[in-house]
C-alpha atoms as a PDB file:
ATOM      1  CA  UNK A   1     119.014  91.130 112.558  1.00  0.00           C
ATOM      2  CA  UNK A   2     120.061  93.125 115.404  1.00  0.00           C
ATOM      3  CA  UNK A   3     120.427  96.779 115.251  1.00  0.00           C
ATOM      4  CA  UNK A   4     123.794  98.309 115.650  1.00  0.00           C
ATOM      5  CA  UNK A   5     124.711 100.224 118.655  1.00  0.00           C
ATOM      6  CA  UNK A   6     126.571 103.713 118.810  1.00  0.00           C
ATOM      7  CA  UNK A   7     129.650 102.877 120.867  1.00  0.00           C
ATOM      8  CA  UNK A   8     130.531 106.586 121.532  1.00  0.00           C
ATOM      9  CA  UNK A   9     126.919 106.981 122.745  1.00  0.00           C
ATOM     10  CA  UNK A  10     127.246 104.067 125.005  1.00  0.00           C
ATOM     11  CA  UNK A  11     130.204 105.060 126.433  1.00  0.00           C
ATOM     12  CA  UNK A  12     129.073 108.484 126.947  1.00  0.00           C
ATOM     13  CA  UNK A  13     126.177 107.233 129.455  1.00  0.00           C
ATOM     14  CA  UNK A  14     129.237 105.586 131.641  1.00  0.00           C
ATOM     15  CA  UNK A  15     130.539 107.528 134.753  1.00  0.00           C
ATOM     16  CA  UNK A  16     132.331 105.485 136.891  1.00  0.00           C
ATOM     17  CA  UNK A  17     135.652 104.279 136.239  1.00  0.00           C
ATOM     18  CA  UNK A  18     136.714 100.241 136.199  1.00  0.00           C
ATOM     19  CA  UNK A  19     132.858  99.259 136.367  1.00  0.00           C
ATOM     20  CA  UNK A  20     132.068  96.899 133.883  1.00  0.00           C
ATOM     21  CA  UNK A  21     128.910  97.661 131.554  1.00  0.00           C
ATOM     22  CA  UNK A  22     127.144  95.254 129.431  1.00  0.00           C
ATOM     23  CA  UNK A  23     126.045  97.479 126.064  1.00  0.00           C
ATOM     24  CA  UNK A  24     125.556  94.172 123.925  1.00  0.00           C
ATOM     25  CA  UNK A  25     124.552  90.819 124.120  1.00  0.00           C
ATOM     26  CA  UNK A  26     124.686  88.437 120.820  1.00  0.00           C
ATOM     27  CA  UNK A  27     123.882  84.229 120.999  1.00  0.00           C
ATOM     28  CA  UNK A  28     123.870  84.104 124.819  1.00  0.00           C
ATOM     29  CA  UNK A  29     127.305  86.367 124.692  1.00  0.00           C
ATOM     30  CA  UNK A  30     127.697  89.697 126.553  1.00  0.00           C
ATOM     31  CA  UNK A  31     129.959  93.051 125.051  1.00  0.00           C
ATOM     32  CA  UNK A  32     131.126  94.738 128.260  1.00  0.00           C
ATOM     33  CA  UNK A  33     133.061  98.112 128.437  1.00  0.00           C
ATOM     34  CA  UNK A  34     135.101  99.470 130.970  1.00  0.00           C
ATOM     35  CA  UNK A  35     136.104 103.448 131.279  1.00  0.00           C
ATOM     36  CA  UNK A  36     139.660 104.005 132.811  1.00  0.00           C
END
């Protein structure tokens, strides 16, 4: 089992706005975030 991530962390290491950012990936699936 995969270990779960700290969003707030993750989106704490993101500086520039309306860049996409892969944090997670999951059965061949990626979990992107965006900062606006």
């Amino acid at each position: 089992m995969s270990q779960p991530i700290n969003l707030a962390d993750k989106l704490a290491q993101i500086s520039t706005h309306w860049d996409p950012h892969v944090i997670a990936d999951y059965n061949g699936n990626e979990v992107m975030v965006v900062k606006f």
